[in-house]
Protein backbone atom coordinates (compact mmCIF):
# COMPACT_ATOMS: atom_id res chain seq x y z
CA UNK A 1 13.35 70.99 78.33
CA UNK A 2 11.18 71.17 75.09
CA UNK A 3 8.96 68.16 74.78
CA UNK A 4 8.04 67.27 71.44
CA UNK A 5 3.84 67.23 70.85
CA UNK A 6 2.56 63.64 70.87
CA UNK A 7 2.31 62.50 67.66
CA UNK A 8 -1.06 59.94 67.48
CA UNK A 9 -2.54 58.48 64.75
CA UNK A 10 -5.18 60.37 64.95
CA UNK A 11 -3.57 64.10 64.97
CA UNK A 12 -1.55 62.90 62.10
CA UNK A 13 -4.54 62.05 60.17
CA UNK A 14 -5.82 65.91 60.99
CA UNK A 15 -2.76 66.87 59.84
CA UNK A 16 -2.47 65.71 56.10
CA UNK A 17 -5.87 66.43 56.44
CA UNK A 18 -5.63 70.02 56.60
CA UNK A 19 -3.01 69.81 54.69
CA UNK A 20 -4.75 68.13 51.40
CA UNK A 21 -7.53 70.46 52.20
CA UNK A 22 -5.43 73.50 52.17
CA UNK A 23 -5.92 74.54 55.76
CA UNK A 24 -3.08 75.77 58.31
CA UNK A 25 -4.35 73.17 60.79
CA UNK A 26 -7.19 71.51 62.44
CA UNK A 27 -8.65 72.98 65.74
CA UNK A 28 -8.86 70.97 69.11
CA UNK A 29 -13.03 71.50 68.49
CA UNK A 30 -12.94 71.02 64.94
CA UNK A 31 -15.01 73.37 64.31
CA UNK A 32 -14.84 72.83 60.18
CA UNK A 33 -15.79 69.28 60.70
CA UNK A 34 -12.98 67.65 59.13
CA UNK A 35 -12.36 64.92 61.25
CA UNK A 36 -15.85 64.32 61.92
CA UNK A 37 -16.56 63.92 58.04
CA UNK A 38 -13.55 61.72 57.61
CA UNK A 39 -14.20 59.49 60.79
CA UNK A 40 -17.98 59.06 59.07
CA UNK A 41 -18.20 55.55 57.28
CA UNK A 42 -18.08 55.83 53.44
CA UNK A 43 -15.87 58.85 53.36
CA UNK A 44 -14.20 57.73 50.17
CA UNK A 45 -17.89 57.41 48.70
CA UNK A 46 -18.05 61.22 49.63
CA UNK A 47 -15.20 62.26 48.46
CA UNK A 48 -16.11 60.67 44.98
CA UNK A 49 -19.25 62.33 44.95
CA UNK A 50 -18.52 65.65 46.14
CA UNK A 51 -15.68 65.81 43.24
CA UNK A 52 -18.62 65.32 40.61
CA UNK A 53 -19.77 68.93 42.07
CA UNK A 54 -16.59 70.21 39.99
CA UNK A 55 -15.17 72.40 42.63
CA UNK A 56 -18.63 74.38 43.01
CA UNK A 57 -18.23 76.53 46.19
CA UNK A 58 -22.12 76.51 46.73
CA UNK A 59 -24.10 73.47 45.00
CA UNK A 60 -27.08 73.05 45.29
CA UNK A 61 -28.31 69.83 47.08
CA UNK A 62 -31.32 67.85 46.03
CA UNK A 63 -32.87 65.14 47.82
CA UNK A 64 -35.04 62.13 45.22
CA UNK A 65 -35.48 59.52 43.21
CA UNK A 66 -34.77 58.98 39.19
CA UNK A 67 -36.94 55.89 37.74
CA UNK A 68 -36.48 54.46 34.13
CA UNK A 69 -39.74 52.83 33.11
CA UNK A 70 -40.44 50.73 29.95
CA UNK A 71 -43.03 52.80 27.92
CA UNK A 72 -44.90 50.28 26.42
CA UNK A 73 -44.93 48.04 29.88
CA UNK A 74 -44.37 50.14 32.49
CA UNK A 75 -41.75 48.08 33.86
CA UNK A 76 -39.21 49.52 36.11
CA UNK A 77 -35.62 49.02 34.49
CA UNK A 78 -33.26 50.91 36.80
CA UNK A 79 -34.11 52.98 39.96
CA UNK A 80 -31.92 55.77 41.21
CA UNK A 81 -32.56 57.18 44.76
CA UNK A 82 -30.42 59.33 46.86
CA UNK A 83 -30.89 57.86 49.83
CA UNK A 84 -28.04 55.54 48.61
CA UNK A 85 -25.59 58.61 48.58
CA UNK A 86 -23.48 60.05 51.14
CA UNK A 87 -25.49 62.43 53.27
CA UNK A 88 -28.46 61.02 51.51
CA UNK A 89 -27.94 64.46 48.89
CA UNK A 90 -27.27 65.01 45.82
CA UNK A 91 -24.66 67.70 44.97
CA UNK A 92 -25.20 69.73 41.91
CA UNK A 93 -23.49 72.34 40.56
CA UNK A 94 -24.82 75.88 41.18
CA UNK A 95 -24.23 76.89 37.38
CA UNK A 96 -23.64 80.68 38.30
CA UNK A 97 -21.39 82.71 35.78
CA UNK A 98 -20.23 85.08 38.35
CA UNK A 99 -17.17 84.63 39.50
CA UNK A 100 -16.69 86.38 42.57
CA UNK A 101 -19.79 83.65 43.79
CA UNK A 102 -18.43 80.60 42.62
CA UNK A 103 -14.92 80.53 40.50
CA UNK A 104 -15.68 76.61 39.33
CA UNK A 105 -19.26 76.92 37.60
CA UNK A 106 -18.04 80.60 36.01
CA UNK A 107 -15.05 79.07 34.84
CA UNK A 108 -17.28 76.40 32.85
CA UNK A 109 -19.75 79.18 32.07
CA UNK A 110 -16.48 81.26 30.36
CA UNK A 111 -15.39 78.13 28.45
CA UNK A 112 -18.68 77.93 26.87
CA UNK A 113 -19.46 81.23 25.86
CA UNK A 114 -15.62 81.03 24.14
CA UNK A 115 -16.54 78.31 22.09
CA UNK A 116 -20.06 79.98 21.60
CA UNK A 117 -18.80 83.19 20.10
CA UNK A 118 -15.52 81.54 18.32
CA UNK A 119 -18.08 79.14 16.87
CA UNK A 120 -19.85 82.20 14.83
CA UNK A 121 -16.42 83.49 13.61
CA UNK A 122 -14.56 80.17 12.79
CA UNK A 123 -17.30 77.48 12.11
CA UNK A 124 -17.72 74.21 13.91
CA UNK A 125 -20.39 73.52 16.34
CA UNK A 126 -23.06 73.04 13.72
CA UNK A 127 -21.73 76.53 11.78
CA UNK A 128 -20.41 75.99 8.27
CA UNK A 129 -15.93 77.05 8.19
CA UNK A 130 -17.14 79.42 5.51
CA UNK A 131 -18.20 81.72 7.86
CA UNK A 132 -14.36 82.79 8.31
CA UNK A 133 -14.94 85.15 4.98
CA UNK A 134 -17.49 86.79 6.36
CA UNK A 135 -17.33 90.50 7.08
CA UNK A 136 -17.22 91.11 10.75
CA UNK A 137 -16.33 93.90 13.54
CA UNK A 138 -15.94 94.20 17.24
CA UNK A 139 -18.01 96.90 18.89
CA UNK A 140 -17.27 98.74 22.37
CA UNK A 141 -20.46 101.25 22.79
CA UNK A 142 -19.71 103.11 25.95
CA UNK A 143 -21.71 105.52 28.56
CA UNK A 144 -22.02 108.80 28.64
CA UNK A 145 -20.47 111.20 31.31
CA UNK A 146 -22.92 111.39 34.47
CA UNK A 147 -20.20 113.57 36.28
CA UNK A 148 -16.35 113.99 36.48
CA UNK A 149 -14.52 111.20 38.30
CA UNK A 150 -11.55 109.92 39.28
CA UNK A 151 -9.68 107.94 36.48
CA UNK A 152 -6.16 106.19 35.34
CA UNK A 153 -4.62 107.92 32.58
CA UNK A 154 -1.68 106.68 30.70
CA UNK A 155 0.50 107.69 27.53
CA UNK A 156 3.24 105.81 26.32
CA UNK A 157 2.76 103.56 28.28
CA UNK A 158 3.44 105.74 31.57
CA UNK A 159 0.79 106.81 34.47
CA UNK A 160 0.13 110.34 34.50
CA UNK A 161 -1.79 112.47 36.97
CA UNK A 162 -5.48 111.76 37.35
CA UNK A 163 -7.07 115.51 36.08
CA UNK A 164 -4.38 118.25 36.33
CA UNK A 165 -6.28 122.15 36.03
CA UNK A 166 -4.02 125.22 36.39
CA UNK A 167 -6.97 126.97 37.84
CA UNK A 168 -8.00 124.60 40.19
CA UNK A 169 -11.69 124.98 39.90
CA UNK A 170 -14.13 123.89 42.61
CA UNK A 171 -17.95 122.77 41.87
CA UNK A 172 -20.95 124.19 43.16
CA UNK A 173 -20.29 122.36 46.16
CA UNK A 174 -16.72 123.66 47.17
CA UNK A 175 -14.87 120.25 45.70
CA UNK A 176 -12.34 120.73 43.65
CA UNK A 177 -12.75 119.32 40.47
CA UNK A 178 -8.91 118.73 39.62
CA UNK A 179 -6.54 115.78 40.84
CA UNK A 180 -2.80 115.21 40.20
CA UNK A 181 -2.65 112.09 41.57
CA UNK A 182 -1.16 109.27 40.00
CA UNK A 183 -3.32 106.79 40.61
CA UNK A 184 -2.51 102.72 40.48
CA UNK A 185 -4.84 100.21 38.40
CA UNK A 186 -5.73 99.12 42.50
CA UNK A 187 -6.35 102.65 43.33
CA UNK A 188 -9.75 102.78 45.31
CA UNK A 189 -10.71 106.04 44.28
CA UNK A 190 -10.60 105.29 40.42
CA UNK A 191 -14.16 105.77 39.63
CA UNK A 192 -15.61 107.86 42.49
CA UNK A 193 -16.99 111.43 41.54
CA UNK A 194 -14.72 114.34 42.45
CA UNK A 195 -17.94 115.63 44.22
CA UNK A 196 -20.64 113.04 44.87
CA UNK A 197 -23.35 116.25 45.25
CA UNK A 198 -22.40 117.01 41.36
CA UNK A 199 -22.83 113.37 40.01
CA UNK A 200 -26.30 112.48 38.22
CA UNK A 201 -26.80 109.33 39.93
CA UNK A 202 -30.53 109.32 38.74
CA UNK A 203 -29.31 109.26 35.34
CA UNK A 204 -27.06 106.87 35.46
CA UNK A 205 -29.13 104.12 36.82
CA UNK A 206 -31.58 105.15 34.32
CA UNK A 207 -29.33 104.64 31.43
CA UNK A 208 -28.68 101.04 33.07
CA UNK A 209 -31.88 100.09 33.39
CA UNK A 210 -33.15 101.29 29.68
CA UNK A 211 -29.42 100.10 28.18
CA UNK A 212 -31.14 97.21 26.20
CA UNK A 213 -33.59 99.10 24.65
CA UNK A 214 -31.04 101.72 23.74
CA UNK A 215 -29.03 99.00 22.19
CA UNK A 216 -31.85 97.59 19.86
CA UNK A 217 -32.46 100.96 18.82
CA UNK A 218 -28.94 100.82 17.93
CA UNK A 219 -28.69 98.06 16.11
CA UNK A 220 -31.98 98.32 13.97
CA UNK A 221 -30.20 101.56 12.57
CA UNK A 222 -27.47 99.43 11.77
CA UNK A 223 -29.96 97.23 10.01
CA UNK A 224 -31.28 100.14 8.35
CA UNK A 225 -27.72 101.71 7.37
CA UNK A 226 -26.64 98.55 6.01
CA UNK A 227 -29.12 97.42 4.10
CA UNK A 228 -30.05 94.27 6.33
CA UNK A 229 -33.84 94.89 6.25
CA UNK A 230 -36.22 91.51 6.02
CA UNK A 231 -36.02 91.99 1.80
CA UNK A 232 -32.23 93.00 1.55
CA UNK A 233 -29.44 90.86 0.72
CA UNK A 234 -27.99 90.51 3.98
CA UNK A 235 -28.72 89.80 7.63
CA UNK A 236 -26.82 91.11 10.82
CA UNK A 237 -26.33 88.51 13.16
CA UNK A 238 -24.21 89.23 16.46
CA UNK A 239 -23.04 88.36 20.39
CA UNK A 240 -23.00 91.08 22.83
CA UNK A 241 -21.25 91.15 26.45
CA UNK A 242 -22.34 93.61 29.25
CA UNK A 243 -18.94 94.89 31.54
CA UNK A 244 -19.42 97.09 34.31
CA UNK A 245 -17.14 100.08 34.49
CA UNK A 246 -15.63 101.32 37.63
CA UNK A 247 -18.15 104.27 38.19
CA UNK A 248 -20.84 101.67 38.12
CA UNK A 249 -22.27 102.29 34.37
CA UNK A 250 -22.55 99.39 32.06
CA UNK A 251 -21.13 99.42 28.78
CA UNK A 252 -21.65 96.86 25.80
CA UNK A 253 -19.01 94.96 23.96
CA UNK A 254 -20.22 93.48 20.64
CA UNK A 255 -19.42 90.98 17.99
CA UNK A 256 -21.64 91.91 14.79
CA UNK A 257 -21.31 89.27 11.70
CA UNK A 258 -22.92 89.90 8.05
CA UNK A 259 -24.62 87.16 6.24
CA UNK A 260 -26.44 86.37 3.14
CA UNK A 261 -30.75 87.01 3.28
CA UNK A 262 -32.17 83.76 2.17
CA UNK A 263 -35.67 84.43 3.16
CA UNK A 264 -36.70 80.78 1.82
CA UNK A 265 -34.14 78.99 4.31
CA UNK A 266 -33.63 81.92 7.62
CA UNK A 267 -31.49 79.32 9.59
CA UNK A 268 -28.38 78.59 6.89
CA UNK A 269 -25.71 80.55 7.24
CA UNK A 270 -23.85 81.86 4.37
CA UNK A 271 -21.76 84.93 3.62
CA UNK A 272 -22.90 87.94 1.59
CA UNK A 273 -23.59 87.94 -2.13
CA UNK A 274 -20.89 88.69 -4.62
CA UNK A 275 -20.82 91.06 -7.86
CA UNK A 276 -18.73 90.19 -10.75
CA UNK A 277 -16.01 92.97 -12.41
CA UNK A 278 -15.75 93.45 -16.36
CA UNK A 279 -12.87 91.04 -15.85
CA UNK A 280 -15.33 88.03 -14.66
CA UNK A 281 -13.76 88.06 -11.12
CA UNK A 282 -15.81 88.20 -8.19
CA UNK A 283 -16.22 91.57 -5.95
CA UNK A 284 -18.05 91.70 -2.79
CA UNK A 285 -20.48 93.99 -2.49
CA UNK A 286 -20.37 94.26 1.26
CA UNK A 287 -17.44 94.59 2.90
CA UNK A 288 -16.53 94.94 7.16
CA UNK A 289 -15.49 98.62 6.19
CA UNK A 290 -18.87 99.17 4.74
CA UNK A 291 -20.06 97.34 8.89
CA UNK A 292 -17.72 99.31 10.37
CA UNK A 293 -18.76 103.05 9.32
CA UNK A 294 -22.64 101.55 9.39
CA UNK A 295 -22.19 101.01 13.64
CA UNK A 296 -20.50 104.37 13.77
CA UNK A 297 -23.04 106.16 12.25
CA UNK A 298 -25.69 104.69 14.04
CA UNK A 299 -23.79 105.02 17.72
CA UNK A 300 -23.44 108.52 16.85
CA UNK A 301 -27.06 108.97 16.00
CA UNK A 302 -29.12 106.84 18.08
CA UNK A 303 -30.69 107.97 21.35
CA UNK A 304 -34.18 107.60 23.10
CA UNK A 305 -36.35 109.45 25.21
CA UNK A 306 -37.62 107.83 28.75
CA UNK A 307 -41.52 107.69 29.69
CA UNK A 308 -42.01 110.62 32.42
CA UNK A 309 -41.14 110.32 35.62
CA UNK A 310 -41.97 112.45 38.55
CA UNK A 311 -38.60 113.27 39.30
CA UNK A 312 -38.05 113.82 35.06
CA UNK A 313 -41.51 115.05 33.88
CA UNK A 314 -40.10 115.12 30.25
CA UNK A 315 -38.22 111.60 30.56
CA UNK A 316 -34.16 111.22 30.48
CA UNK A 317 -32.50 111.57 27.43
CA UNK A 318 -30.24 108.31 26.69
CA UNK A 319 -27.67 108.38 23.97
CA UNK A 320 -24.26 106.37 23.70
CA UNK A 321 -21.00 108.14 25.24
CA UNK A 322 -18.21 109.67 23.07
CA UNK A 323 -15.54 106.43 23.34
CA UNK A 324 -17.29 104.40 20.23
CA UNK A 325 -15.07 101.47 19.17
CA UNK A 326 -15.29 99.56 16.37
CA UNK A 327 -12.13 97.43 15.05
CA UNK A 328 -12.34 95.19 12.02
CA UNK A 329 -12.01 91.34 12.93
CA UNK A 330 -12.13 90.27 9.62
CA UNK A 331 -12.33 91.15 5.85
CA UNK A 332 -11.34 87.25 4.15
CA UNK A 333 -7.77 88.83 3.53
CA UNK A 334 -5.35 87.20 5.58
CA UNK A 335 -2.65 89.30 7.89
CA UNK A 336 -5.75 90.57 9.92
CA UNK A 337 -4.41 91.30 13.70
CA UNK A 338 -7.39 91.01 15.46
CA UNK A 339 -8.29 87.13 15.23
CA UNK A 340 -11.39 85.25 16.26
CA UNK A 341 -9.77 83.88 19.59
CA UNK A 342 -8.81 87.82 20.95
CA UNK A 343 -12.06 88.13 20.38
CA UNK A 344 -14.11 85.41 21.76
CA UNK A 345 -11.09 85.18 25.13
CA UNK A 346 -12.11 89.11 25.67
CA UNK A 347 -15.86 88.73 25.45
CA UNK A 348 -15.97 85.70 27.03
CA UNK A 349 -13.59 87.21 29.95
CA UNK A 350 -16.19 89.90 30.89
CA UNK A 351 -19.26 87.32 30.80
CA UNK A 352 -18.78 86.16 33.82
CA UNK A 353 -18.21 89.51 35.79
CA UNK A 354 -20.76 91.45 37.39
CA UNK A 355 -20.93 94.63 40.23
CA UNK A 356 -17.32 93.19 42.20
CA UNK A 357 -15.48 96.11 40.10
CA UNK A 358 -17.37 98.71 41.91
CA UNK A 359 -17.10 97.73 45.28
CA UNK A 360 -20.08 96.35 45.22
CA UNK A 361 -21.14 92.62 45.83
CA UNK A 362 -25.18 92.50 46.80
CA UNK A 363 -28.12 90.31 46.89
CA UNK A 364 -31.14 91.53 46.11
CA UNK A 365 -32.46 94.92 47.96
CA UNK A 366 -35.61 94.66 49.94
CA UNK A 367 -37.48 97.43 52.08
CA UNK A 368 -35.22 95.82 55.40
CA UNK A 369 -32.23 96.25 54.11
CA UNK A 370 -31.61 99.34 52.50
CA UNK A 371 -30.53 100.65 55.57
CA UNK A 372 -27.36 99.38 55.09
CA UNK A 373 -27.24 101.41 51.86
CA UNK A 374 -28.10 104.82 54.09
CA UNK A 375 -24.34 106.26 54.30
CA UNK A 376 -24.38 108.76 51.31
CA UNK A 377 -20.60 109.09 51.19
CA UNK A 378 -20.63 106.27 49.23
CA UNK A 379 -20.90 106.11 44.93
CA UNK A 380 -22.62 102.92 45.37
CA UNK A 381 -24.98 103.41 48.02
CA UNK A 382 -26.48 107.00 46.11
CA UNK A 383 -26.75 104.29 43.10
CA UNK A 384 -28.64 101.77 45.33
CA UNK A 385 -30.85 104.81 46.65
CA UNK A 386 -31.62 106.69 43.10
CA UNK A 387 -32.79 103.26 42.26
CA UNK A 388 -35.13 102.61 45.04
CA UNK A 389 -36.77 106.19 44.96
CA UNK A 390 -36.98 105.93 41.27
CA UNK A 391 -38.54 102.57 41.88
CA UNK A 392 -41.40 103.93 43.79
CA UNK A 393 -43.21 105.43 40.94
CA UNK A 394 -45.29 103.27 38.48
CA UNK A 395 -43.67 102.18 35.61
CA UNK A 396 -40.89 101.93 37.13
CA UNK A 397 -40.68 99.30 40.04
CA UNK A 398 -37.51 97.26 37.69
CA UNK A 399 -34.92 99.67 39.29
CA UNK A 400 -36.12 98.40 42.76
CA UNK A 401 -35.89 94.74 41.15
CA UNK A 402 -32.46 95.25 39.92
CA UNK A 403 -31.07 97.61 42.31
CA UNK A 404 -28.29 95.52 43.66
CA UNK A 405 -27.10 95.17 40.09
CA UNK A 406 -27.18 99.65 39.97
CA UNK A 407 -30.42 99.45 37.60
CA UNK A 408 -29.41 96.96 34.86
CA UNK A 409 -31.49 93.87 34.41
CA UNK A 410 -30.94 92.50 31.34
CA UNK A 411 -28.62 89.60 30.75
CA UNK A 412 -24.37 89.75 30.66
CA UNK A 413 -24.38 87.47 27.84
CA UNK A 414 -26.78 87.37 24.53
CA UNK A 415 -26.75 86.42 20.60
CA UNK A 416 -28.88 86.77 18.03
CA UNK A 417 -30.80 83.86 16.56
CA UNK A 418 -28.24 81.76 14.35
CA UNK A 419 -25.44 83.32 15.88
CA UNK A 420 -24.13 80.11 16.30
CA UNK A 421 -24.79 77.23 18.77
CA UNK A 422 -26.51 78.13 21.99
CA UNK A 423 -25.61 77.44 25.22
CA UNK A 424 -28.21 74.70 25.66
CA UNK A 425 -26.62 72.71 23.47
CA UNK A 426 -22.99 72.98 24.89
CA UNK A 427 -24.27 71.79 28.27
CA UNK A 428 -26.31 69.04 26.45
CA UNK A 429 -23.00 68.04 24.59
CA UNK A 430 -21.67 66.99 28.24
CA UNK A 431 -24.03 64.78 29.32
CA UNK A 432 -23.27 61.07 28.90
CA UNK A 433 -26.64 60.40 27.81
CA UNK A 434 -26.60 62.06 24.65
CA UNK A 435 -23.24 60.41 23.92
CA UNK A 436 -24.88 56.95 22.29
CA UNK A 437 -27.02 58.09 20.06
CA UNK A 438 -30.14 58.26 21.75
CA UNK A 439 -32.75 60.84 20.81
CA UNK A 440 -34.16 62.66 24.16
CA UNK A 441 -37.42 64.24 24.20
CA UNK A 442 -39.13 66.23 27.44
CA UNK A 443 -42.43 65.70 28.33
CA UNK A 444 -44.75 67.09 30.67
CA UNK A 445 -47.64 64.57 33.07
CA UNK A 446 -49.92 65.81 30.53
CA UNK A 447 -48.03 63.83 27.53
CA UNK A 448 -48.02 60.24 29.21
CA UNK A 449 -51.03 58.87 27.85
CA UNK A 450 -49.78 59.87 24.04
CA UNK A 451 -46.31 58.20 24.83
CA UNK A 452 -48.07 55.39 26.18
CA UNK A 453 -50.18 54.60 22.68
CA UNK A 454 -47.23 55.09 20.61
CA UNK A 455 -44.33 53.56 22.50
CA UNK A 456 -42.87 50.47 21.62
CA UNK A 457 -39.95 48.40 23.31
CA UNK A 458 -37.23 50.87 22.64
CA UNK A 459 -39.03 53.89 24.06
CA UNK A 460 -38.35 54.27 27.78
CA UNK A 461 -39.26 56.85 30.17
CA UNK A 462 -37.10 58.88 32.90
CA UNK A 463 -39.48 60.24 35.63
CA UNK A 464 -37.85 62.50 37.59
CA UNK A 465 -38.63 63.62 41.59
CA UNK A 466 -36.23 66.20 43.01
CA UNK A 467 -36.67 68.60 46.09
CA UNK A 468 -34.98 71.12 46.94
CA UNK A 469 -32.92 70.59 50.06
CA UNK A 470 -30.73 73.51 50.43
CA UNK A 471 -27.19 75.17 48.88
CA UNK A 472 -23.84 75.19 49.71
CA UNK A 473 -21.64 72.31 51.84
CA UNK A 474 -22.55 71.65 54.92
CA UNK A 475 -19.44 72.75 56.73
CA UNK A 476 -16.09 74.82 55.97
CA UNK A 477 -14.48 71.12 56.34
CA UNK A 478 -16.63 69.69 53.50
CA UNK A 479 -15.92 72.89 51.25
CA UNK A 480 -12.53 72.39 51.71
CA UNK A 481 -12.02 68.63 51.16
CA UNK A 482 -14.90 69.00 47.86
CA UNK A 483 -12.40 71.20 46.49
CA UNK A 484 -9.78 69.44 47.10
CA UNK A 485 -11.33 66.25 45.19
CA UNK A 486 -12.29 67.96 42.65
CA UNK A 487 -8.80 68.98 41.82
CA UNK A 488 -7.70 65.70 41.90
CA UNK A 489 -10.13 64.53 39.20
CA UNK A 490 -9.47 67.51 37.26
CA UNK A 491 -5.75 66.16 37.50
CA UNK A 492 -6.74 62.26 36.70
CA UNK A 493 -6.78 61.70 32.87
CA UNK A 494 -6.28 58.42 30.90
CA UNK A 495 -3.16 57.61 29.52
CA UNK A 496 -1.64 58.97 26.46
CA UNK A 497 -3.90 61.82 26.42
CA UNK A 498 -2.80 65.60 26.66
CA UNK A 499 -2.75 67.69 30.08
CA UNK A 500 -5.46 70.16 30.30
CA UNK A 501 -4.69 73.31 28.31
CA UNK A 502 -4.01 77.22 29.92
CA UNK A 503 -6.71 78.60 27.50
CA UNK A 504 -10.32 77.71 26.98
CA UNK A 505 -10.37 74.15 25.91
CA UNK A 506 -10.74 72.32 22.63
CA UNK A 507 -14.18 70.10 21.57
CA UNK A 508 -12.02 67.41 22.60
CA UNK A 509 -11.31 68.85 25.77
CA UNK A 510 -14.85 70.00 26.57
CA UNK A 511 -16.05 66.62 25.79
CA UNK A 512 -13.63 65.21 28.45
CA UNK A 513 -15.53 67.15 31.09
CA UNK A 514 -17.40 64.89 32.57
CA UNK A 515 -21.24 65.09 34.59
CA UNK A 516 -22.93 62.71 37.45
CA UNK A 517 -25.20 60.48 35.43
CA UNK A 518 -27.69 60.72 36.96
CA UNK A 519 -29.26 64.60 35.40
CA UNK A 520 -32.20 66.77 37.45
């Protein structure tokens, strides 16, 4: 006889609970604290303020106080103090824009550099809708070959054989160097060296390292080719993403605009200066054709030298690889197929990646733990090593800075000046106190007494008093239930207005995203 389990109040409450939180079921020692948190009084007051963490997977908790004083008085109009919060914390959002460490904050991260780049290519967010006329192309610059490796290749649209050699050669090191496999976009071998004795792993994390400067290089010839030079007519304005590749090499996708000079007024934006035809019609005089063969040119013909290096007494030689992509996105005619929003969705797409693609997902690499880099039969680990004995010599300590990331320190995601809006501002947008009109100034302790002199009854002050407490939720049971409130917000709206879109969201829709408010 089969006896049915006992079904008490309180295991069906750790049943929807598990459920709701997305969990198989809750065990007898409730080990991920569910139970525990909800049996804790002011669970719904939890719940509430864990969903203003957005879904973040590790937020940051802060422990303080927020006081709004009266300038001119020094009266205290409104205290804020965590100690009147659940778990007497503050949750904030970590902010990362990796994915792979938290989905929620890169997600936001993504959304804003969409609206960042589409912004400088369609107008709005402070950048005039004339800016759709002006001349602009998309730029892949790609690395060199540091050694043959293992890689998908398709035509017409079906997989062929990785590298297929009648002779079948073999390296120095007995490996052959051909493969007629067929590999699958999964594959685990696409991007590992057909012999890792053969591959210049020195070189590469060299070339990721010093990728930035090649890159400015790069673009000053562009300048140069172009006629964008501090007295020309125009000015080259642009936003640049950084993907890895599967071998572990960084390559550069680019967005590069042309504007008019106006050296008595650098921040307007306005497009390129115009000749006039016997006829009286207008003719531009720069076109994205003339952009397009001016970033070819200068991929093809920039390079750099490296200081000397012990293991490279007359420096590295760094130059871009052969794969140099530039496509039109726009030349004011209409019936272009490349449109601002491919654009800005692709660049914005690879902004919030980092090292996952390689295998490789790593803090930062300290003297203790390289040992777990030691194996040599991996791509990665010889990356992580040729960094840290490069590292060693002066001049050179950034590759053991940035060897988790395989040499490359500089940022995923950067514009030029007057691109179009910055990021700062996009987060700023958010915040409910900037939504009535109120101008916001920061001050350090050092400004008080000047505030105090001029302020009158309007001015107030915000001290704020934060420590750091720690990151992340306390237990797997918090995690789970944070995330599941914040999809329920997410899926609250008022009446009458639309459902959240499938693509990155609208100024309307941004401005719907809503922050605790109460700020660090």
């Amino acid at each position: 006889m089969i006896t049915a389990p006992e079904n008490t109040p309180a295991t069906t409450a750790g049943h929807l609970l598990a459920s709701l939180a997305g969990l198989d079921e809750i065990p007898a020692d409730d080990r991920f604290g569910l139970m525990d948190r909800a049996a804790k009084p002011g669970f719904g007051r939890w719940l509430d303020a864990a969903a203003r963490a957005r879904g973040c997977t590790r937020p940051v908790r802060l422990r303080g106080e927020v006081l709004t004083v009266n300038a001119s008085t020094g009266a205290v109009i409104e205290r804020f103090s965590t100690d009147t919060l659940p778990d007497n914390v503050l949750y904030k959002p970590c902010g990362t824009r990796i994915a792979s460490l938290c989905p929620a904050c890169a997600t936001t991260y993504r959304y804003d550099t969409y609206q960042l780049i589409k912004a400088g290519l369609a107008g709005g967010k402070g950048v005039p809708d004339s800016v759709v006329s002006h001349p602009a192309v998309f730029v892949t610059l790609t690395a060199p070959s540091f050694g043959v490796v293992h890689t998908r290749v398709v035509r017409n649209d079906k997989p062929q054989p990785c590298r297929v050699r009648r002779d079948r050669p073999v390296c120095a090191h007995g490996k052959p160097l051909s493969c007629t496999a067929v590999h699958g976009e999964s594959d685990y071998r696409l991007g590992q060296p057909l012999c890792l004795d053969c591959y210049d792993h020195q070189h590469q994390v060299v070339w990721n390292h010093l990728v930035a400067k090649l890159w400015d290089r790069t673009i000053l010839a562009v300048r140069r080719h172009i006629g964008a030079t501090p007295k020309g007519a125009v000015k080259l304005r642009y936003a640049k993403v950084a993907e890895y590749q599967r071998r572990g090499v960084v390559h550069l996708h680019a967005l590069i605009r042309l504007d008019a000079n106006l050296p008595g007024d650098p921040h307007t934006i306005a497009p390129p200066p115009f000749g006039i035809d016997p006829n009286g019609d207008q003719v531009p005089l720069y076109t994205a054709a003339m952009l397009k063969a001016a970033v070819e040119v200068a991929a093809r013909s920039t390079g750099l030298t490296t200081a000397p290096h012990p293991e490279q007494p007359h420096g590295w030689e760094l130059r871009w690889g052969t794969q140099v992509d530039v496509k039109v996105v726009r030349t004011g005619l209409p019936g272009e197929s490349l449109t601002e929003q491919h654009v800005a969705g692709y660049l914005a797409k690879y902004a919030t990646k980092a090292t996952e693609i390689t295998g490789l997902n790593a803090g930062r690499v300290t003297a203790a733990s390289m040992e777990a880099y030691a194996n040599p039969a991996r791509h990665t680990n010889r990356l992580i090593t040729a960094c840290w004995n490069l590292g060693a010599a002066d001049g050179w300590t950034g590759l053991r800075r940035w060897a988790h990331m395989l040499g490359f320190g500089g940022h995923f995601a950067t514009k030029s000046r007057r691109y179009s809006t910055t990021m700062g501002t996009l987060r700023a947008a958010r915040r409910p106190q900037h939504r009535d009109g109120a101008t916001v100034h920061a001050i350090g302790p050092e400004d008080l007494a000047d505030v105090g002199e001029t302020a009158d009854d309007s001015t107030v002050l915000v001290i704020n008093h934060w420590q750091h407490v720690g990151n992340g939720w306390r237990t797997t049971g918090d995690a789970a239930l944070a995330a599941m409130a914040a999809d329920a917000a997410r899926r609250r709206r008022p009446l009458g207005t639309p459902a959240a879109p499938h693509h990155p969201p609208t100024d309307q829709g941004r401005d719907r995203d809503d922050h605790h408010r109460h700020q660090t």
